[in-house]
PDB file of N, CA and C in Angstrom:
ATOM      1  N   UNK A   1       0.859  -1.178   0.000  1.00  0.00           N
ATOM      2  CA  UNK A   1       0.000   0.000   0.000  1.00  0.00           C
ATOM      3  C   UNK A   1       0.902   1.237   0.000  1.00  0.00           C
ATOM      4  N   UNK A   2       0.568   1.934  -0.908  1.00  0.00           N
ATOM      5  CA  UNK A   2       1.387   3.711  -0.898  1.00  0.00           C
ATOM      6  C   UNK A   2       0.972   3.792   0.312  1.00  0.00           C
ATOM      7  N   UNK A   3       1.820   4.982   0.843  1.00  0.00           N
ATOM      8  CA  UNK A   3       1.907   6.218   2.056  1.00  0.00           C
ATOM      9  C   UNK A   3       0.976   7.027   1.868  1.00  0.00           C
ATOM     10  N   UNK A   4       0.387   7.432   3.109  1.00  0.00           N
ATOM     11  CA  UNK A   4      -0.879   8.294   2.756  1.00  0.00           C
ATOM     12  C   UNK A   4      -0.796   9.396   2.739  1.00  0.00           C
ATOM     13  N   UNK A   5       0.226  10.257   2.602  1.00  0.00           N
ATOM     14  CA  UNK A   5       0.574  11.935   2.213  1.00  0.00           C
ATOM     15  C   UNK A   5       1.887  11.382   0.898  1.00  0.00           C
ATOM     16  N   UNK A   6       1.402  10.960   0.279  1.00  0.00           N
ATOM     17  CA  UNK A   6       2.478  10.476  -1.143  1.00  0.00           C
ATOM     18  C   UNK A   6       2.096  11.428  -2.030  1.00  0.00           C
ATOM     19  N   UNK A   7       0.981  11.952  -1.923  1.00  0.00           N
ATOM     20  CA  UNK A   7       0.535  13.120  -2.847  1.00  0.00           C
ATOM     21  C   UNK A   7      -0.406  12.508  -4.475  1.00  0.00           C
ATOM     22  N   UNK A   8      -0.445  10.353  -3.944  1.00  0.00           N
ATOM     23  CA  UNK A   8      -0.939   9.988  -5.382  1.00  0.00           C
ATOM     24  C   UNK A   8      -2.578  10.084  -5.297  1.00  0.00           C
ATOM     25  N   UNK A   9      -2.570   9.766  -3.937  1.00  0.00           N
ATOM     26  CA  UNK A   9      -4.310   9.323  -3.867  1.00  0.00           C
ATOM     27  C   UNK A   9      -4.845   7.505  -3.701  1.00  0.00           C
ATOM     28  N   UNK A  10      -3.447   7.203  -4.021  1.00  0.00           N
ATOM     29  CA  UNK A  10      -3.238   6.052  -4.388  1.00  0.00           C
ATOM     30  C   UNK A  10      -3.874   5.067  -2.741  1.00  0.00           C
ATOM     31  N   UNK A  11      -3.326   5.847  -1.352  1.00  0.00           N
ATOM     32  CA  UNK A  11      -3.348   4.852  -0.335  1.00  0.00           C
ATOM     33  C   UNK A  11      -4.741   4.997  -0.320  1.00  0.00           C
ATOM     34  N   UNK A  12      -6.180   6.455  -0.606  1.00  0.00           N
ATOM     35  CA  UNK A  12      -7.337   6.245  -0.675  1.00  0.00           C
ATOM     36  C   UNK A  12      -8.106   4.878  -1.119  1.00  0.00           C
ATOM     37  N   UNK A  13      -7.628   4.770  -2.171  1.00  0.00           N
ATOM     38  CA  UNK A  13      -8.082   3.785  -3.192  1.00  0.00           C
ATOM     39  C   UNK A  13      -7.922   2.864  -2.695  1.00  0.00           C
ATOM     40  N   UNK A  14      -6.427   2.180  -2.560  1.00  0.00           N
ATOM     41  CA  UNK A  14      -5.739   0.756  -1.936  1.00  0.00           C
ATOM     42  C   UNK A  14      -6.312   0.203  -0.627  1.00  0.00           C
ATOM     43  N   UNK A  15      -6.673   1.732  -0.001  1.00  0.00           N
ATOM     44  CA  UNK A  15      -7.946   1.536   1.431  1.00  0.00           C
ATOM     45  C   UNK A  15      -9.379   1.214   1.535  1.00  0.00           C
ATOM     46  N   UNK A  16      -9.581   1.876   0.564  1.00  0.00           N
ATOM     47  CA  UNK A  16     -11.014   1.569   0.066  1.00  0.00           C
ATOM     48  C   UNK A  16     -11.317   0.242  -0.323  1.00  0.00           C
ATOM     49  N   UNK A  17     -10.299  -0.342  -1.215  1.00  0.00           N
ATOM     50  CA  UNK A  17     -10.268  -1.924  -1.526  1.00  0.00           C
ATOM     51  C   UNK A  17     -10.237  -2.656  -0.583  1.00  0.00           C
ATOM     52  N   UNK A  18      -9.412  -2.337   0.620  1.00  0.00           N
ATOM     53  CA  UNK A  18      -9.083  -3.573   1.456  1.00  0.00           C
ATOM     54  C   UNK A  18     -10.042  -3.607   2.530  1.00  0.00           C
ATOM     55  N   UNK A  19     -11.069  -2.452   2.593  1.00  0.00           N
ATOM     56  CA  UNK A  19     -12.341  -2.437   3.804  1.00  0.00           C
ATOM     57  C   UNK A  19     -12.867  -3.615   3.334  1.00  0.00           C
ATOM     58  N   UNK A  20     -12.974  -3.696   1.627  1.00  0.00           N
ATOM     59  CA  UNK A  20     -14.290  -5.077   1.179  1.00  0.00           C
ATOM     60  C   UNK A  20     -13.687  -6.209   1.761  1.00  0.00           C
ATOM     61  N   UNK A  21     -12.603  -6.200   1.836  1.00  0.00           N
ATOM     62  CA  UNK A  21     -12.315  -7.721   2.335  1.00  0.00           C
ATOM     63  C   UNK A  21     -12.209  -7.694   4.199  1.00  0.00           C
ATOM     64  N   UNK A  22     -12.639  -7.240   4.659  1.00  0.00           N
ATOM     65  CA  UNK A  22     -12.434  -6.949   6.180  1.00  0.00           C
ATOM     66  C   UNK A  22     -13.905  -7.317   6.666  1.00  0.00           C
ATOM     67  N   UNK A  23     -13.982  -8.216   7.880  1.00  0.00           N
ATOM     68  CA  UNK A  23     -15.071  -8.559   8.145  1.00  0.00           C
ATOM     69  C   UNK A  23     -15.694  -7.698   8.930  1.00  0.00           C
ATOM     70  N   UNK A  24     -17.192  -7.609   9.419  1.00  0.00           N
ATOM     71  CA  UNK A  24     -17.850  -6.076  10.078  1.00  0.00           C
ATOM     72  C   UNK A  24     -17.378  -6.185  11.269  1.00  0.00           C
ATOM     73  N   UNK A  25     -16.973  -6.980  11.952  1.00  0.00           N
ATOM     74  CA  UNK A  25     -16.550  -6.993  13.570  1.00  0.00           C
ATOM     75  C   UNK A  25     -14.874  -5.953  13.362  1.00  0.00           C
ATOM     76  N   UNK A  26     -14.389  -6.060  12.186  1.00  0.00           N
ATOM     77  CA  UNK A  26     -13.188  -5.069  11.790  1.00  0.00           C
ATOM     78  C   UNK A  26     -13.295  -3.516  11.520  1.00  0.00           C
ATOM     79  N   UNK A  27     -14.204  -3.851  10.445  1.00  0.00           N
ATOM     80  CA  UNK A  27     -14.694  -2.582  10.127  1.00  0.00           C
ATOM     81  C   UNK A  27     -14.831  -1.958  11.683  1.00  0.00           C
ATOM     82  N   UNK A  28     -15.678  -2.165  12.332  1.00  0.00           N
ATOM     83  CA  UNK A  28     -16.582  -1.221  13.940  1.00  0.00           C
ATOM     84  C   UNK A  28     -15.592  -1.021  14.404  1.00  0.00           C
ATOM     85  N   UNK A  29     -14.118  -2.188  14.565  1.00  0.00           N
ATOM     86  CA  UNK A  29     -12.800  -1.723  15.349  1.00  0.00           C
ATOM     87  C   UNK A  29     -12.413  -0.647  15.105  1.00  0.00           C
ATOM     88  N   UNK A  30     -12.007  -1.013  13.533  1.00  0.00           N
ATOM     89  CA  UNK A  30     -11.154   0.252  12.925  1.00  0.00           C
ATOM     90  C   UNK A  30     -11.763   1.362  13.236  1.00  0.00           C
ATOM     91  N   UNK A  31     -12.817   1.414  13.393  1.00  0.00           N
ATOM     92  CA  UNK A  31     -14.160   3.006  13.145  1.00  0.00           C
ATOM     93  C   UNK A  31     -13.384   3.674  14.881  1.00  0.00           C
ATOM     94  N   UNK A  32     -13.341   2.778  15.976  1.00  0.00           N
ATOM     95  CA  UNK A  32     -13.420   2.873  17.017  1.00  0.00           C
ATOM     96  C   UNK A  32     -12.014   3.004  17.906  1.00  0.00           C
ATOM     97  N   UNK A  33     -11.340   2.290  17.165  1.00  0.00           N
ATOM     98  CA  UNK A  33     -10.195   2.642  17.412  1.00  0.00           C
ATOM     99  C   UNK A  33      -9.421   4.055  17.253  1.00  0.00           C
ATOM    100  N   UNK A  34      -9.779   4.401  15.592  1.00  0.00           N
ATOM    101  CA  UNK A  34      -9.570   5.363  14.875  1.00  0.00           C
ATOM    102  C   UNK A  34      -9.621   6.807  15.994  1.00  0.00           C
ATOM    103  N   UNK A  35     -11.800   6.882  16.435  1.00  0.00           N
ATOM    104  CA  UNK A  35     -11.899   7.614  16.528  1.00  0.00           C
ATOM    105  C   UNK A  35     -11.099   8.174  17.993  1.00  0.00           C
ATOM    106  N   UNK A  36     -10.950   6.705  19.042  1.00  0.00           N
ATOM    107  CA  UNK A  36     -10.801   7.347  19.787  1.00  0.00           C
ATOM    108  C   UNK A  36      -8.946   7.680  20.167  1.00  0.00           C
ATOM    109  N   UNK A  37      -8.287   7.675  19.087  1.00  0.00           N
ATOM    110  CA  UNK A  37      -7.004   8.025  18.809  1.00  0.00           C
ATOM    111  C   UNK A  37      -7.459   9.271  18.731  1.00  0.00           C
ATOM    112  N   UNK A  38      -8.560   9.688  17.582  1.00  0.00           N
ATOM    113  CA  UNK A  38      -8.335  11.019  17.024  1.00  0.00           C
ATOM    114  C   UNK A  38      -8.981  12.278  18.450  1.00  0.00           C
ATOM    115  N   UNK A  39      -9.220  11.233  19.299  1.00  0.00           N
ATOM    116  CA  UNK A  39     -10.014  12.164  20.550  1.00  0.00           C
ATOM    117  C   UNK A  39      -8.856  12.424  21.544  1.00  0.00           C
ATOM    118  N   UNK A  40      -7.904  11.375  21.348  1.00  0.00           N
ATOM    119  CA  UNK A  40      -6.724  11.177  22.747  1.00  0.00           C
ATOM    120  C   UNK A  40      -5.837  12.095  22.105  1.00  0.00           C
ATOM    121  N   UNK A  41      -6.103  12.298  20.719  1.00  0.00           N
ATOM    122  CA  UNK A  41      -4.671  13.441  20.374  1.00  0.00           C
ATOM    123  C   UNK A  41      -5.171  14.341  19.339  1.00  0.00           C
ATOM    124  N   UNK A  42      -5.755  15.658  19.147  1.00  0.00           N
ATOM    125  CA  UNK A  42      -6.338  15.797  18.123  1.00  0.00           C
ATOM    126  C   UNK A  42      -5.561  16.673  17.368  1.00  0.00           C
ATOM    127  N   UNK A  43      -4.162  16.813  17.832  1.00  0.00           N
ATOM    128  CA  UNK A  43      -2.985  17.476  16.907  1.00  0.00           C
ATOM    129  C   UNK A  43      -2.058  16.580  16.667  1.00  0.00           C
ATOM    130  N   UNK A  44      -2.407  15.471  16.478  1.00  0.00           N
ATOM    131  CA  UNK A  44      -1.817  14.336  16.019  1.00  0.00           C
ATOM    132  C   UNK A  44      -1.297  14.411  14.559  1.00  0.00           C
ATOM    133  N   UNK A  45      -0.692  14.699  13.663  1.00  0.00           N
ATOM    134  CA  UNK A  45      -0.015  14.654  12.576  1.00  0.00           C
ATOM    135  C   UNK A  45      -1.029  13.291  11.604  1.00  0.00           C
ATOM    136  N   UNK A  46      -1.035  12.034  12.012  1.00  0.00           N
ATOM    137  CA  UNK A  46      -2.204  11.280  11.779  1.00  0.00           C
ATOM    138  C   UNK A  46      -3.732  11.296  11.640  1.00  0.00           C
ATOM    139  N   UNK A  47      -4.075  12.798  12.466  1.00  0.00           N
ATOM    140  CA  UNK A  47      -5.672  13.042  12.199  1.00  0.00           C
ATOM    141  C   UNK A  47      -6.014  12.566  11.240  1.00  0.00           C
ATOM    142  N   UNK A  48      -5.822  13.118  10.579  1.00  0.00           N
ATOM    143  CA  UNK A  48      -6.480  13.122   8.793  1.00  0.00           C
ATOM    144  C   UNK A  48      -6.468  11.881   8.093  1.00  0.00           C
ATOM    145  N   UNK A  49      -5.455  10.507   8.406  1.00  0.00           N
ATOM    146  CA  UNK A  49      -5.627   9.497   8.208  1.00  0.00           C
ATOM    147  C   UNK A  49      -6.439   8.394   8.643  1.00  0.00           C
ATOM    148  N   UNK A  50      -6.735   9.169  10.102  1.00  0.00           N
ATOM    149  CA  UNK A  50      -7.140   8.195  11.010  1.00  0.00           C
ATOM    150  C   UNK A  50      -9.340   8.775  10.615  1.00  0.00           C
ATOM    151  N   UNK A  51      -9.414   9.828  10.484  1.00  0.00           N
ATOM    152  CA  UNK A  51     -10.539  10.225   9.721  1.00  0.00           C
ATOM    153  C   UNK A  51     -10.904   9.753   8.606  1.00  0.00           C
ATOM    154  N   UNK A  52      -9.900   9.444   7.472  1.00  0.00           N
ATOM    155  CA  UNK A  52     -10.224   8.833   6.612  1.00  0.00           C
ATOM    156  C   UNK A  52     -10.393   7.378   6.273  1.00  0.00           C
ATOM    157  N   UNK A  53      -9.946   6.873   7.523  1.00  0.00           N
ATOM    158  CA  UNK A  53      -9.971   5.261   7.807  1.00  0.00           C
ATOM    159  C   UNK A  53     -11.893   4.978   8.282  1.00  0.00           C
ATOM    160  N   UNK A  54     -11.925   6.284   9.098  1.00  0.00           N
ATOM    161  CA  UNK A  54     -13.373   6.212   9.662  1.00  0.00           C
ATOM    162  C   UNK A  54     -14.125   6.282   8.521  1.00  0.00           C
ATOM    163  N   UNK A  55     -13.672   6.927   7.808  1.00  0.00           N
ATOM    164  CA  UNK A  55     -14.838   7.280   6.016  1.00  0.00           C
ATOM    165  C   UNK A  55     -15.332   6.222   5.781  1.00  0.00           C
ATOM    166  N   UNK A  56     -14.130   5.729   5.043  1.00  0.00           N
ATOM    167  CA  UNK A  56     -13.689   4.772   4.318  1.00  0.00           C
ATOM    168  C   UNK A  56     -14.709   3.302   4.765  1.00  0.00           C
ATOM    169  N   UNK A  57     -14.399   3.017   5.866  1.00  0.00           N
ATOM    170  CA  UNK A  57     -14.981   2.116   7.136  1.00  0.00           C
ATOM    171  C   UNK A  57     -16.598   2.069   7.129  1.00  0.00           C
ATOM    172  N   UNK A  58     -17.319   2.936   7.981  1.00  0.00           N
ATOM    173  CA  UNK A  58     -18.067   3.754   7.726  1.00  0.00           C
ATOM    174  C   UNK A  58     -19.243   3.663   6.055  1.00  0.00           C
ATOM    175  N   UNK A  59     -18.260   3.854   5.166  1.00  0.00           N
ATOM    176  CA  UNK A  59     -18.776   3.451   3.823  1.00  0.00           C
ATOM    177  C   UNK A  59     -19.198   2.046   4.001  1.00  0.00           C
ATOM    178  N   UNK A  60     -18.433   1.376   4.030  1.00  0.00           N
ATOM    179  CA  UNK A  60     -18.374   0.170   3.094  1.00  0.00           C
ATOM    180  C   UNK A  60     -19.455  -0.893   4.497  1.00  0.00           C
ATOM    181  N   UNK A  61     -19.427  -0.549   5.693  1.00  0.00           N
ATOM    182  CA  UNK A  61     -20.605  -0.836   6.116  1.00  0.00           C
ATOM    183  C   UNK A  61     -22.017  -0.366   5.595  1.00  0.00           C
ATOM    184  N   UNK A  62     -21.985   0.647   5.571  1.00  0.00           N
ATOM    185  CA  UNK A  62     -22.951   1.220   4.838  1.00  0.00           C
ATOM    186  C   UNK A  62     -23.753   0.314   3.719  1.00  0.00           C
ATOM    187  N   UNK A  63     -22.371   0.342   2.322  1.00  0.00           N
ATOM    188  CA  UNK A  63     -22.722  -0.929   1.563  1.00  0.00           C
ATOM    189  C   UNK A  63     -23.053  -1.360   1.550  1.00  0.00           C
ATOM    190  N   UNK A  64     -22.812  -2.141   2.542  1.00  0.00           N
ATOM    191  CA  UNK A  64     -22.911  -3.911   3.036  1.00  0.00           C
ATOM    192  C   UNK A  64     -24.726  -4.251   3.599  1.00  0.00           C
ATOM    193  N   UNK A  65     -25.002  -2.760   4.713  1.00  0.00           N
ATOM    194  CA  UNK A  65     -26.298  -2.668   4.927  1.00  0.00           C
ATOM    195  C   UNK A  65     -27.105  -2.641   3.725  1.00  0.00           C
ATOM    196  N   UNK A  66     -26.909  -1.553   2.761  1.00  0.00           N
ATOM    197  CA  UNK A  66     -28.005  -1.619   1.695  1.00  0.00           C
ATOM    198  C   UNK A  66     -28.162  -2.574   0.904  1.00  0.00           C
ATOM    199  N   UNK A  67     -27.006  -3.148   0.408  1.00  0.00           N
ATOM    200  CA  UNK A  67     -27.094  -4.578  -0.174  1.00  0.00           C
ATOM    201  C   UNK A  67     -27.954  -5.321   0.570  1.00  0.00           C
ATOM    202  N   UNK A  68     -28.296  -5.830   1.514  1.00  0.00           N
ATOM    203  CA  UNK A  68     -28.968  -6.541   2.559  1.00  0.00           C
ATOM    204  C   UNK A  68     -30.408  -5.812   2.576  1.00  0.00           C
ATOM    205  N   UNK A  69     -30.313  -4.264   2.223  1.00  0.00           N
ATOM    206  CA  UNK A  69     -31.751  -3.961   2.457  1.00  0.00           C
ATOM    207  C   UNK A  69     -32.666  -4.217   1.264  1.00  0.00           C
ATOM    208  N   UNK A  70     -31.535  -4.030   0.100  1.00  0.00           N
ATOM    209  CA  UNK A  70     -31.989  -4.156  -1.471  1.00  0.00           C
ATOM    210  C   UNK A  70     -32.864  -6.003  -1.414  1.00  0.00           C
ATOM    211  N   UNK A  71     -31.859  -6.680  -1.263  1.00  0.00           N
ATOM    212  CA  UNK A  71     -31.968  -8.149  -1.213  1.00  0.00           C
ATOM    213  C   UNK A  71     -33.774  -8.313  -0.630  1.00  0.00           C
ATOM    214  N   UNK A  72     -33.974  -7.965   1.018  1.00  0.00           N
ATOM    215  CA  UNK A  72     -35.106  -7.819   1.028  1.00  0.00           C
ATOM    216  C   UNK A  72     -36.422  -7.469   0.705  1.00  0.00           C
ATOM    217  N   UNK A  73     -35.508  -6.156   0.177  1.00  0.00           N
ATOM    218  CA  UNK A  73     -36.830  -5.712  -0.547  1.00  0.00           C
ATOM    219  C   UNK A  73     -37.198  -6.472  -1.801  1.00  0.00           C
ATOM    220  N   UNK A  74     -36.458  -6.934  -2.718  1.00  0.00           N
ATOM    221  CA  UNK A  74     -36.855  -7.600  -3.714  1.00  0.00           C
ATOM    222  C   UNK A  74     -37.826  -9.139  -3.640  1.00  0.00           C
ATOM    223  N   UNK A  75     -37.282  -9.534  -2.380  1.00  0.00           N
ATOM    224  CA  UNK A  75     -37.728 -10.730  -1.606  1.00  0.00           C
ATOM    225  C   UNK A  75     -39.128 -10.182  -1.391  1.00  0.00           C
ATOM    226  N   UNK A  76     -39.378  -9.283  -0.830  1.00  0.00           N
ATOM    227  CA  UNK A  76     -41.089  -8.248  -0.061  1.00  0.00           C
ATOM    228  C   UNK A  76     -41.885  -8.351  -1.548  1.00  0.00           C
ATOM    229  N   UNK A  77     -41.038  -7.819  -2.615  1.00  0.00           N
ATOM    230  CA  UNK A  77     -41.751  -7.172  -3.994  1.00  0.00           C
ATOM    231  C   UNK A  77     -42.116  -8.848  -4.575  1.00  0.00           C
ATOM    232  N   UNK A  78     -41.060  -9.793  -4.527  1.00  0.00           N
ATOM    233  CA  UNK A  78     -41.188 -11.173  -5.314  1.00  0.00           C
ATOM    234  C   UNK A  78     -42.750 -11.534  -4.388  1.00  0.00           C
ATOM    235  N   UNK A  79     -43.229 -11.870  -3.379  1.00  0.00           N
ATOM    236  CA  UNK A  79     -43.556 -12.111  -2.373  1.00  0.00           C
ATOM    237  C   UNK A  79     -45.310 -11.901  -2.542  1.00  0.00           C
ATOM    238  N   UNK A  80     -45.351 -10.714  -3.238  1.00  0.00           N
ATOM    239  CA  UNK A  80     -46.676  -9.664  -3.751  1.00  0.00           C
ATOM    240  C   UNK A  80     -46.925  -9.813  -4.963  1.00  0.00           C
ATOM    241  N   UNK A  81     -45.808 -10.642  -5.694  1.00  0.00           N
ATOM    242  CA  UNK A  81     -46.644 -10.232  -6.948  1.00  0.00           C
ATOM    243  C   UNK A  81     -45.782  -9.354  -8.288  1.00  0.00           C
ATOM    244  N   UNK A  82     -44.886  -8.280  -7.778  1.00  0.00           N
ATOM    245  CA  UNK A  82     -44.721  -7.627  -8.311  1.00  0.00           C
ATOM    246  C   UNK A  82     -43.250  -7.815  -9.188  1.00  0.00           C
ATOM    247  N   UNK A  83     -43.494  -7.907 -10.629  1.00  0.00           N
ATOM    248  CA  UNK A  83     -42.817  -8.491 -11.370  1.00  0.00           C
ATOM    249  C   UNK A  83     -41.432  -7.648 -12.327  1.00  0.00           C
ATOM    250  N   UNK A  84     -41.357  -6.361 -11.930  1.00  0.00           N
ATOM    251  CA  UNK A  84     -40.475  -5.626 -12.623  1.00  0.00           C
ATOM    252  C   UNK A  84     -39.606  -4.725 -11.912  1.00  0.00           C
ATOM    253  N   UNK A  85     -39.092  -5.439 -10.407  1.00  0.00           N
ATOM    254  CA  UNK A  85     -38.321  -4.780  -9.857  1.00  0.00           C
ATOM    255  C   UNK A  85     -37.188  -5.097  -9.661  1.00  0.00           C
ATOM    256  N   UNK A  86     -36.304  -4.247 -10.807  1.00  0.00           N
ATOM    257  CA  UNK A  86     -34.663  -4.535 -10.893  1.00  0.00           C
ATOM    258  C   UNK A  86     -34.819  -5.523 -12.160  1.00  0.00           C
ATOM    259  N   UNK A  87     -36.259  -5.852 -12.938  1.00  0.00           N
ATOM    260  CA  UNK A  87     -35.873  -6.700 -14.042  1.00  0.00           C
ATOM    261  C   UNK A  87     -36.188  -8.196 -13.766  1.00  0.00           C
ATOM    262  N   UNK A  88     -36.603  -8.059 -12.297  1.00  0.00           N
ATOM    263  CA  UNK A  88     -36.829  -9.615 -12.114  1.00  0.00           C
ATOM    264  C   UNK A  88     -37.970 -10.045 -12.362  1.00  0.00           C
ATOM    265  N   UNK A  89     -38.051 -11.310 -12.242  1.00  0.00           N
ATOM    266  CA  UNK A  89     -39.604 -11.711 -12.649  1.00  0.00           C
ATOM    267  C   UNK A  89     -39.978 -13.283 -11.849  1.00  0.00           C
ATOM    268  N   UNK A  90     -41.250 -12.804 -11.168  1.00  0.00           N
ATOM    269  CA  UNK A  90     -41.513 -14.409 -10.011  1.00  0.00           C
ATOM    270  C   UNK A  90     -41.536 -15.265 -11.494  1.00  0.00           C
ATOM    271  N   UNK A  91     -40.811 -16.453 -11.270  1.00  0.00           N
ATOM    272  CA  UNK A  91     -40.873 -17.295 -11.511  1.00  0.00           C
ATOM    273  C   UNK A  91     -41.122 -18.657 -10.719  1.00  0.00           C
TER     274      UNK A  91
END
């Protein structure tokens, strides 16, 4: 993984990738850990990384929820009847 003041953007990205593979009991660490670094020192030279770990984190739970909410709902819509949501069709 690049350095995260490298100036590429690059460690954003490389971070962003490696949340998907991190399980949610990780994700909540990282979120929690993060924040409460960024509370124990808030002229920490690291702020800004340790914020963007929370983003990042943060996101990809996020994700993970709506995927799960999408899933249901299509399950609710299959369920009723209703045959053109997202393209699907009860079969």
């Amino acid at each position: 993984m690049s350095d995260y003041n490298d100036g590429t953007g690059q460690w954003h990205s490389a971070y962003m990738t490696s949340t998907k593979s991190m399980d949610s009991d990780s994700l909540r660490y990282v979120i929690e850990d993060c924040r409460n670094a960024m509370h124990a020192m808030p002229d920490n030279p690291k702020w800004g990384q340790y914020a963007d770990e929370v983003h990042y984190c943060t996101m990809e739970l996020r994700r993970r929820a709506k995927k799960v909410r999408d899933r249901q709902l299509r399950e609710v819509m299959r369920g009723v009847g209703f045959q053109a949501f997202h393209g699907e069709t009860n079969a």
